[in-house]
C-alpha atoms as a PDB file:
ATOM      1  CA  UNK A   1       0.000   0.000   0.000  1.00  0.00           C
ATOM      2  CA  UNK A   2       1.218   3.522  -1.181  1.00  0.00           C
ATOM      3  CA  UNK A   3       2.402   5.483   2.022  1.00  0.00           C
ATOM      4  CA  UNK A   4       0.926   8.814   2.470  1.00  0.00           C
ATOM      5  CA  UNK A   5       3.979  10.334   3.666  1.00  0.00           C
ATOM      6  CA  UNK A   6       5.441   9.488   0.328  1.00  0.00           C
ATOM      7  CA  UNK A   7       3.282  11.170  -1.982  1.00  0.00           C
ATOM      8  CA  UNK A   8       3.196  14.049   0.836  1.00  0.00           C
ATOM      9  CA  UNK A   9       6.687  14.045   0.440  1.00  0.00           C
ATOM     10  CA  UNK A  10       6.861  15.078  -3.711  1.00  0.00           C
ATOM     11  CA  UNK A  11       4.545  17.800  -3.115  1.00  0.00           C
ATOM     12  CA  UNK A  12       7.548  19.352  -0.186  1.00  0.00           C
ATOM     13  CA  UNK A  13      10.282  18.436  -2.271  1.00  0.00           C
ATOM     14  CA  UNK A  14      12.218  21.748  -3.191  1.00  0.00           C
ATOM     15  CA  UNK A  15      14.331  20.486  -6.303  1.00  0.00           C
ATOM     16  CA  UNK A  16      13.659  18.508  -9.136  1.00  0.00           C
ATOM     17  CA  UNK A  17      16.619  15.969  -8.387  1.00  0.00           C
ATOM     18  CA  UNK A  18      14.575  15.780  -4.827  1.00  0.00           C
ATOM     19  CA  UNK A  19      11.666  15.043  -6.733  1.00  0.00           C
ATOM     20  CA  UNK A  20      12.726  12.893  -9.094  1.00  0.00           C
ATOM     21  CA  UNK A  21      14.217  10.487  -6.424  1.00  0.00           C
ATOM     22  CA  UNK A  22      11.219  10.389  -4.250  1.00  0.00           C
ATOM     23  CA  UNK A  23       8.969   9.548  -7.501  1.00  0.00           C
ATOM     24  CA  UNK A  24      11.357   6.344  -8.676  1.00  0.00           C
ATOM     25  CA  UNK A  25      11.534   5.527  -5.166  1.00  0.00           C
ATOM     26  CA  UNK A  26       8.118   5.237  -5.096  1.00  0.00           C
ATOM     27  CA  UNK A  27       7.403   3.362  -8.200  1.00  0.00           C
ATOM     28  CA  UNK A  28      10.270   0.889  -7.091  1.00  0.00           C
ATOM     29  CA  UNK A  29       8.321   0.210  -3.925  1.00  0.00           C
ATOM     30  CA  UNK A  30       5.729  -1.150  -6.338  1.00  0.00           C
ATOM     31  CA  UNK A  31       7.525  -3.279  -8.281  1.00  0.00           C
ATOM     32  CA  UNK A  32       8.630  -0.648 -10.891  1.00  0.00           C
ATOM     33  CA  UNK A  33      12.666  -0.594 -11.686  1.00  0.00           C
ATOM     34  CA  UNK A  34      11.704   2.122 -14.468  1.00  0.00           C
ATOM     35  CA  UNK A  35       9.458   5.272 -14.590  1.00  0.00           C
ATOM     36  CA  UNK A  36       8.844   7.984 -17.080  1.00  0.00           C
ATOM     37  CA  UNK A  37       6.575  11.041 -16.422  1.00  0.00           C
ATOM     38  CA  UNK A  38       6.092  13.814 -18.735  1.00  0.00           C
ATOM     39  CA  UNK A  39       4.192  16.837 -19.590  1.00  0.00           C
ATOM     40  CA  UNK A  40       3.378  19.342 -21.835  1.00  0.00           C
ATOM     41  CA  UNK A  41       1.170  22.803 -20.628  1.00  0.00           C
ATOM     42  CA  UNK A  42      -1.179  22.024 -23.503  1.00  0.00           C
ATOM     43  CA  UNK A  43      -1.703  19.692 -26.971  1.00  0.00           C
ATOM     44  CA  UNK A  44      -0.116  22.903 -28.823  1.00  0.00           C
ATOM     45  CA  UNK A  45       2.746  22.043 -27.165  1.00  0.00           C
ATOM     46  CA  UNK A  46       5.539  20.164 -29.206  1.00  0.00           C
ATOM     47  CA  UNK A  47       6.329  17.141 -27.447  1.00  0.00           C
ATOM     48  CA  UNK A  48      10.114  17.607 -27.460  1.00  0.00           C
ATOM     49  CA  UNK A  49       9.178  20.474 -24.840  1.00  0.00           C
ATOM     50  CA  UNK A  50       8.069  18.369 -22.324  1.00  0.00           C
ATOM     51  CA  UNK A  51       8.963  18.565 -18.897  1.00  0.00           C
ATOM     52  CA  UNK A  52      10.143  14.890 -19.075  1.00  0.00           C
ATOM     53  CA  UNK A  53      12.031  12.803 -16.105  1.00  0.00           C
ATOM     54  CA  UNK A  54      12.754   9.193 -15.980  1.00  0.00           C
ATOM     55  CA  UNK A  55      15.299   6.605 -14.884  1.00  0.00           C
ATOM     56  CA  UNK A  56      15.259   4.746 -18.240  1.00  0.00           C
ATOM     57  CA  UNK A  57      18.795   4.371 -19.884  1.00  0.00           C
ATOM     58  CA  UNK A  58      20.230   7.120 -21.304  1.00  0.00           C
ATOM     59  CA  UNK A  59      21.417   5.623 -24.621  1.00  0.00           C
ATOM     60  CA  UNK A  60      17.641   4.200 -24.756  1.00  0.00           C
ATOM     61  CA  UNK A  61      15.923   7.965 -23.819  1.00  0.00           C
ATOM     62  CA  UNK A  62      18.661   9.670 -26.522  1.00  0.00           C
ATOM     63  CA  UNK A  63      17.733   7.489 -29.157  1.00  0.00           C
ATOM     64  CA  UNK A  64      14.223   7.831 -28.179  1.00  0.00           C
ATOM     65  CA  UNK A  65      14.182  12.060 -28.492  1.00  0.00           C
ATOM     66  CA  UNK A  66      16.523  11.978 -31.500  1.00  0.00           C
ATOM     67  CA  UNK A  67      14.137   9.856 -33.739  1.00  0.00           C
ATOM     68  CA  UNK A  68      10.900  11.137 -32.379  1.00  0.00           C
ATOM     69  CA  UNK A  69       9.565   7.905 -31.597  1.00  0.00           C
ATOM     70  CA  UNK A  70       6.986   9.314 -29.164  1.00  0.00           C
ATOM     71  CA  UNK A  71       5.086  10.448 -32.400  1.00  0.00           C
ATOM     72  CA  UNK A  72       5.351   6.178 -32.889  1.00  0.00           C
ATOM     73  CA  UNK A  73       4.656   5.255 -29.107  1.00  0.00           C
ATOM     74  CA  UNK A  74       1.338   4.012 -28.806  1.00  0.00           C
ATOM     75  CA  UNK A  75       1.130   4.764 -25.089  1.00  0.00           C
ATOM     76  CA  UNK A  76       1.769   8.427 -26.179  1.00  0.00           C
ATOM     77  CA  UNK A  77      -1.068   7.779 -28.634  1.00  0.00           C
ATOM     78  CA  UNK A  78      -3.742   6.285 -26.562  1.00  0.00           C
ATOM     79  CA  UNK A  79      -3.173   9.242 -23.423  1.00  0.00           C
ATOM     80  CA  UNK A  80      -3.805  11.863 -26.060  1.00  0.00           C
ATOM     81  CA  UNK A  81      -7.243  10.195 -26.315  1.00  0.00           C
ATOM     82  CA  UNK A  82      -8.477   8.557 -23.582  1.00  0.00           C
ATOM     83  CA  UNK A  83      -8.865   9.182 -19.879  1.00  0.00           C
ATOM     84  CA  UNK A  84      -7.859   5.028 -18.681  1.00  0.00           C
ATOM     85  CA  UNK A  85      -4.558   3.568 -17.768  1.00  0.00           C
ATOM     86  CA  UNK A  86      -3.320   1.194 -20.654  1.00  0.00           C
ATOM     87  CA  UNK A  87      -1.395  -1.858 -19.692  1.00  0.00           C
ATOM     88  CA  UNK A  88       0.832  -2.587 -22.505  1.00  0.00           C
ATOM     89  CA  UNK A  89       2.932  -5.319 -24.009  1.00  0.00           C
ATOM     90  CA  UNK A  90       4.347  -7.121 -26.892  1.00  0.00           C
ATOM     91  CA  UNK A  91       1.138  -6.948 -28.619  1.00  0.00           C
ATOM     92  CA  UNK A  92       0.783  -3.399 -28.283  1.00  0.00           C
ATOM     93  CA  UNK A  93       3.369  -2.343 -30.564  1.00  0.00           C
ATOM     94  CA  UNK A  94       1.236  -3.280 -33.536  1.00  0.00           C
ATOM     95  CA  UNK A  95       2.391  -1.762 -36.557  1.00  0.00           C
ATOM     96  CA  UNK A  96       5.836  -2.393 -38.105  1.00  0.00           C
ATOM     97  CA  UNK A  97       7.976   0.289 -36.530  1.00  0.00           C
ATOM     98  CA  UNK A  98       6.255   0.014 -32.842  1.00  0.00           C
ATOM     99  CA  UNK A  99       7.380  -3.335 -33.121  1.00  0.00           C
ATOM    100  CA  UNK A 100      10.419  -2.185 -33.918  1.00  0.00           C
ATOM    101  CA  UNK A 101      10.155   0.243 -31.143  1.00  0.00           C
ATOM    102  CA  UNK A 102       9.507  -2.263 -28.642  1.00  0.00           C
ATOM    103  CA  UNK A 103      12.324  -4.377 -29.577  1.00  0.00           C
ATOM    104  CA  UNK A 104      14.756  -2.185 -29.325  1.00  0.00           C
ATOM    105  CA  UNK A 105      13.071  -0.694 -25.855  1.00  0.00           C
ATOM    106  CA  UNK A 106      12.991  -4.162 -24.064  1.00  0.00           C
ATOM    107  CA  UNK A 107      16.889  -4.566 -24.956  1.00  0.00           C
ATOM    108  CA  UNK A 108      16.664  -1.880 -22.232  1.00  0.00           C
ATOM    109  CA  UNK A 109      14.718  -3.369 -19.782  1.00  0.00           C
ATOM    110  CA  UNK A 110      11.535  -2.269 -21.079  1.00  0.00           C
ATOM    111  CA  UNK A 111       9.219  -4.960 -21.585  1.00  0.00           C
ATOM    112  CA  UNK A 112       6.273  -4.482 -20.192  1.00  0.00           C
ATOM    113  CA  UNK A 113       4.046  -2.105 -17.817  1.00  0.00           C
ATOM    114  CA  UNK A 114       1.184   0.834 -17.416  1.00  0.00           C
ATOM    115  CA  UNK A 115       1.146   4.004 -18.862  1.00  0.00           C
ATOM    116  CA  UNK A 116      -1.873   6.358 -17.349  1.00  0.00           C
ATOM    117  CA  UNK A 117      -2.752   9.364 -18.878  1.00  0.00           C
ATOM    118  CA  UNK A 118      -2.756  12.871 -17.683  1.00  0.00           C
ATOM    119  CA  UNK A 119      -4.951  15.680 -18.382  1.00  0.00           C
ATOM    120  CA  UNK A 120      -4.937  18.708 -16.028  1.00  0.00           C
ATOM    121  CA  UNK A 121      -7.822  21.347 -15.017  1.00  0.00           C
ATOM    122  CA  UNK A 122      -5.564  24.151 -17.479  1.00  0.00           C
ATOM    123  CA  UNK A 123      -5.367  22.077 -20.179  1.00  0.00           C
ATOM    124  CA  UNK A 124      -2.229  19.898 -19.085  1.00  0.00           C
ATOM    125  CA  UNK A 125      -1.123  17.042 -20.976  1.00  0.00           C
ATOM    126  CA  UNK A 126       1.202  14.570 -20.120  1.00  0.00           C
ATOM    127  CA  UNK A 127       1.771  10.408 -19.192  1.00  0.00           C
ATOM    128  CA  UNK A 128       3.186   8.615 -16.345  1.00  0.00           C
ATOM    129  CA  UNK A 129       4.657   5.125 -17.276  1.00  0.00           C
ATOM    130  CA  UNK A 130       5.074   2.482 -14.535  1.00  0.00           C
ATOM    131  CA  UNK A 131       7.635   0.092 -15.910  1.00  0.00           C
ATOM    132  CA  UNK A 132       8.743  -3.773 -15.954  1.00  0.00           C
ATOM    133  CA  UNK A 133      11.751  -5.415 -17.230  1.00  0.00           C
ATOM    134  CA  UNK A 134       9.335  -9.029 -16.816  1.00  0.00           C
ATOM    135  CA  UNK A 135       6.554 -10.391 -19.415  1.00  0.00           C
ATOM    136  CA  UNK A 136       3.084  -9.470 -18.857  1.00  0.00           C
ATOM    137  CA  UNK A 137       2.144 -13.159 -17.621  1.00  0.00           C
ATOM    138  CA  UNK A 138      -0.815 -13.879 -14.957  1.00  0.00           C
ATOM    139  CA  UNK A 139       1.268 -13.049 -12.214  1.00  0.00           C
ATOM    140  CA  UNK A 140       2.442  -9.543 -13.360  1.00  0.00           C
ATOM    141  CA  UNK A 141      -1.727  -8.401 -14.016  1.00  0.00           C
ATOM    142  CA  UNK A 142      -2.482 -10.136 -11.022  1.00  0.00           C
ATOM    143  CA  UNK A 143      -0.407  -7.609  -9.512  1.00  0.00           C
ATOM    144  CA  UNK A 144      -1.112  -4.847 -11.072  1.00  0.00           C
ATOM    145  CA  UNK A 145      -4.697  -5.118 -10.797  1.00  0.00           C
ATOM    146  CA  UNK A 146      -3.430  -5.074  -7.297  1.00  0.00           C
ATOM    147  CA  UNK A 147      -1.774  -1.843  -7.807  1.00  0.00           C
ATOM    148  CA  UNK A 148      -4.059   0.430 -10.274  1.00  0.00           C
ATOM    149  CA  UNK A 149      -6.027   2.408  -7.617  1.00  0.00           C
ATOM    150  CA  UNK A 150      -2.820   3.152  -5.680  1.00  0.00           C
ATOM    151  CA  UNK A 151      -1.303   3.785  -9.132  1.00  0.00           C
ATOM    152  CA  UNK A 152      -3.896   6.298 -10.004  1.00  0.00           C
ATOM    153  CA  UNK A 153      -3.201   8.035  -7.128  1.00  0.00           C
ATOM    154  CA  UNK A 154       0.355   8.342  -7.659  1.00  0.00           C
ATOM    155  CA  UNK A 155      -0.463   9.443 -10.895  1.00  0.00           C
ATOM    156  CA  UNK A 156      -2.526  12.596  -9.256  1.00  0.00           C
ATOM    157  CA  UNK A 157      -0.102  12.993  -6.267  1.00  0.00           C
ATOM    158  CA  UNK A 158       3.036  13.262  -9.258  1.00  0.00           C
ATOM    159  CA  UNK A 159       1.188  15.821 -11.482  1.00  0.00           C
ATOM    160  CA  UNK A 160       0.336  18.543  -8.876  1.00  0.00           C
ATOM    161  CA  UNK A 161       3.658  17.892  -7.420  1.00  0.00           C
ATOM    162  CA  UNK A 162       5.315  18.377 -10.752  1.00  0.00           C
ATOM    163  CA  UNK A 163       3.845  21.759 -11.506  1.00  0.00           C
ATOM    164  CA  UNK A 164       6.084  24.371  -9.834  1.00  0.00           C
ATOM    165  CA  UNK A 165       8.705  22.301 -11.445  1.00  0.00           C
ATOM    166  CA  UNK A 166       7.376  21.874 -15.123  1.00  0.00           C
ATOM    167  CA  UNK A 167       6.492  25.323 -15.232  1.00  0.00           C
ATOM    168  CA  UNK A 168       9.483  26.934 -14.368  1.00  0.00           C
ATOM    169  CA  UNK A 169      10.863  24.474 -17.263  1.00  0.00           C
ATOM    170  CA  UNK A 170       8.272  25.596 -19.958  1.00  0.00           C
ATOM    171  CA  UNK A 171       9.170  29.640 -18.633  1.00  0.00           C
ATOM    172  CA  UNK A 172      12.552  28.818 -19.775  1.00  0.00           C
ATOM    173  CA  UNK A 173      11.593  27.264 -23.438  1.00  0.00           C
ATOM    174  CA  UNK A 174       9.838  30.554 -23.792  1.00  0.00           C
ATOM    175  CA  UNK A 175      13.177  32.383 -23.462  1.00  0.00           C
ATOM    176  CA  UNK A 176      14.313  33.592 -27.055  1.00  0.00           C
ATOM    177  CA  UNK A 177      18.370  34.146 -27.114  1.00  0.00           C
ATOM    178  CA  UNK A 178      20.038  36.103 -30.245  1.00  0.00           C
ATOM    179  CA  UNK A 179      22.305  34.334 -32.661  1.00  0.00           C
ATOM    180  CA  UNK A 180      25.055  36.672 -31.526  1.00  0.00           C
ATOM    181  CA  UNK A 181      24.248  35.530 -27.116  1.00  0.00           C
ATOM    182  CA  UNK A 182      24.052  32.059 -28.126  1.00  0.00           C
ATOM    183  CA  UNK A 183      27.448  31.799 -30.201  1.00  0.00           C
ATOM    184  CA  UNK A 184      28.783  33.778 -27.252  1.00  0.00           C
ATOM    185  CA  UNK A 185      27.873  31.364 -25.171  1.00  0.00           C
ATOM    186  CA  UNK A 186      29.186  28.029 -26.965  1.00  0.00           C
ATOM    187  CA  UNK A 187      32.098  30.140 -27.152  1.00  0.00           C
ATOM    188  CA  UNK A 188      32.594  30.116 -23.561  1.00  0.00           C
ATOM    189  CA  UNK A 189      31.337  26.569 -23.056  1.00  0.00           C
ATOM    190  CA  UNK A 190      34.551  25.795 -24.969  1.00  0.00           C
ATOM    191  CA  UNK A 191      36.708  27.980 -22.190  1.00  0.00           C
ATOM    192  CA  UNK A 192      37.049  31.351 -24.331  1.00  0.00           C
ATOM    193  CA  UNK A 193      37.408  34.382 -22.190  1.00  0.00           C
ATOM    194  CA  UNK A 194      35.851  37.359 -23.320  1.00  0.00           C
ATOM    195  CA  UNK A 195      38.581  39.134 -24.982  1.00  0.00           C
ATOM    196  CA  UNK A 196      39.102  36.127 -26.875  1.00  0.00           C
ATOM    197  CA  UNK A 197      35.335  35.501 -27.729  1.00  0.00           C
ATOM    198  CA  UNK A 198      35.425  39.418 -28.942  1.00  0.00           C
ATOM    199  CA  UNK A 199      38.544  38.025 -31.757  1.00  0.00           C
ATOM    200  CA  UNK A 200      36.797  35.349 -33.042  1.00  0.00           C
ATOM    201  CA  UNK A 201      33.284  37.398 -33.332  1.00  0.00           C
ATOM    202  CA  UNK A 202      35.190  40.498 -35.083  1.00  0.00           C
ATOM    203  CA  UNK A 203      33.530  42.125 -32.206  1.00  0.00           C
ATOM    204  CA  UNK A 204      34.477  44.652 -29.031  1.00  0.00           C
ATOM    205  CA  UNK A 205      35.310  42.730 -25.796  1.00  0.00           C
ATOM    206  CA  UNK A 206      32.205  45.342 -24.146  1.00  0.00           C
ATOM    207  CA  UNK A 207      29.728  43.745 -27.063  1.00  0.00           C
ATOM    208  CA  UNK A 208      30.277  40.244 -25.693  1.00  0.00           C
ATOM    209  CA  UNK A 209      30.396  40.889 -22.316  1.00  0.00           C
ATOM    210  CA  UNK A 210      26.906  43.096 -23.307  1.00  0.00           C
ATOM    211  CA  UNK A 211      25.455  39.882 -24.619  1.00  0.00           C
ATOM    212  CA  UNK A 212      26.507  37.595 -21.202  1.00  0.00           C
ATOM    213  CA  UNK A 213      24.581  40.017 -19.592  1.00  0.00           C
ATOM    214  CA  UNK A 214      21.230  39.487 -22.090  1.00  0.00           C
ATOM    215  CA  UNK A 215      21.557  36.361 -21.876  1.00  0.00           C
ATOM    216  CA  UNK A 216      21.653  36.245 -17.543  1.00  0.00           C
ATOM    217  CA  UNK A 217      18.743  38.391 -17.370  1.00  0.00           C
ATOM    218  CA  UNK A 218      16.748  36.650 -20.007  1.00  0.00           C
ATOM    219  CA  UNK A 219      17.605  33.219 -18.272  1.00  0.00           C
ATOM    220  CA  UNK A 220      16.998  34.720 -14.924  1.00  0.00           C
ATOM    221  CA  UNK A 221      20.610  33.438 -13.642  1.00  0.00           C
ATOM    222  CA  UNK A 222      23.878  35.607 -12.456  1.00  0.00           C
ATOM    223  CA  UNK A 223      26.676  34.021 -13.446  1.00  0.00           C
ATOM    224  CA  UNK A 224      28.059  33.471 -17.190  1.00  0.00           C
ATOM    225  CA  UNK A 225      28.330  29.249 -16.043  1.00  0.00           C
ATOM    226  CA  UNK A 226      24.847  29.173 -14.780  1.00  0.00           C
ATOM    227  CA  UNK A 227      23.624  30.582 -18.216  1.00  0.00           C
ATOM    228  CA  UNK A 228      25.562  27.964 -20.219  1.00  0.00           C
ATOM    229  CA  UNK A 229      24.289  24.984 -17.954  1.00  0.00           C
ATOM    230  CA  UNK A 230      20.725  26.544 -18.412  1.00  0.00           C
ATOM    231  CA  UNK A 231      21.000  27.160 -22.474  1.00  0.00           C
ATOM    232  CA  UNK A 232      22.726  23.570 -22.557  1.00  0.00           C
ATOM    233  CA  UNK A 233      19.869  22.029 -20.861  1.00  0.00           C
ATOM    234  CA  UNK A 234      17.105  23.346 -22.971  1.00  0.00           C
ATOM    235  CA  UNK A 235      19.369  22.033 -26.391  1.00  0.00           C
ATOM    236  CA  UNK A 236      20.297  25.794 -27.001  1.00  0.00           C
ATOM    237  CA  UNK A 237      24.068  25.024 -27.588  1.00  0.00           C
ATOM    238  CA  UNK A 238      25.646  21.668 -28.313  1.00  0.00           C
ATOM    239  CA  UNK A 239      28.135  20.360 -25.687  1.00  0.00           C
ATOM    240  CA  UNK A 240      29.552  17.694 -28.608  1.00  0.00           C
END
């Protein structure tokens, strides 16, 4: 049974890392070694915007945003449209490439599991996956049919929880940097000091240091580092 002082415990948490950690903890309490939650503000929203955390591989969750394969995940596709949990497996993946999908995801650990929904009062979108490296045999729905209503109510306690934390994300996708503030700062992600940031541009050392400064306020951060962890975070600048 889902402890109260758990899911009373997401909504306190202060940072997402916090957060993050108290959610897989959660889900591994159940039986889960892998969880996924994500959300968008509305359906307008792209998808690669999501406010997305999970503890699947990285390799797996690379390949999976490169190649856009939640336009391909069926569990994507059934929470856009319906309100109920859908326990998924092998069969689920019907078409060509979702079988293809779900081969490649169970070489990952991802075999099998429950994806809910979730739609929110403002017009939130957004799934929670509760995941299984086993087969869906008799045993595993016996237990999850165990599970769903405490499930559900994970799902409710993790969205509200999520909020503060999501929206503060989508804030920052709405930030719009210059061409000029963003080459400064993959400049400086490479160790360039100013002066020699101002050489390469064909600019004055003043003009760069002008753009840091955009670039702070716009990102709502004081130092030049902070601004280059925040742009590489939201894919503004390429640490490759």
């Amino acid at each position: 049974m889902v402890k109260i002082d758990a899911l009373l415990g997401l909504l306190d948490c202060e940072t997402e890392e916090a957060w993050s950690a108290a959610l897989f903890e959660i889900a591994r309490e159940h039986g889960f070694e892998q969880t996924l939650y994500g959300v968008v503000p509305n359906r307008q929203t792209p998808l690669e915007q999501a406010f997305l955390r999970s503890n699947y591989s990285a390799n797996w969750r690379s390949k999976y945003d490169s190649e856009k394969l939640h336009y391909v995940d069926p569990t994507v596709g059934h929470c856009l449209h319906s309100t109920l949990p859908l326990v998924w497996e092998p069969t689920t993946f019907s078409a060509p490439r979702q079988r293809e999908l779900y081969e490649e995801a169970s070489g990952y650990g991802i075999r099998s599991g429950i994806t809910y929904p979730v739609h929110g009062a403002n017009g939130e979108f957004g799934v929670i996956s509760f995941v299984s490296d086993t087969l869906a045999d008799k045993k595993f729905r016996r237990e999850l049919g165990r599970f769903m209503p405490e499930l559900a109510l994970i799902r409710d306690y993790v969205f509200e929880s999520s909020l503060k934390f999501a929206n503060a994300a989508h804030a920052d996708l709405a930030v719009r940097l210059t061409r000029r503030e963003l080459e400064s700062l993959q400049w400086a992600m490479k160790g360039k000091s100013s002066w020699e940031i101002s050489r390469i541009m064909n600019c004055a050392e003043a003009t760069v240091n002008f753009h840091f400064a955009n670039a702070r306020r716009k990102f709502k951060v004081s130092t030049r580092q902070q601004a280059i962890v925040k742009a590489i975070r939201l894919g503004l600048i390429n640490p490759d």
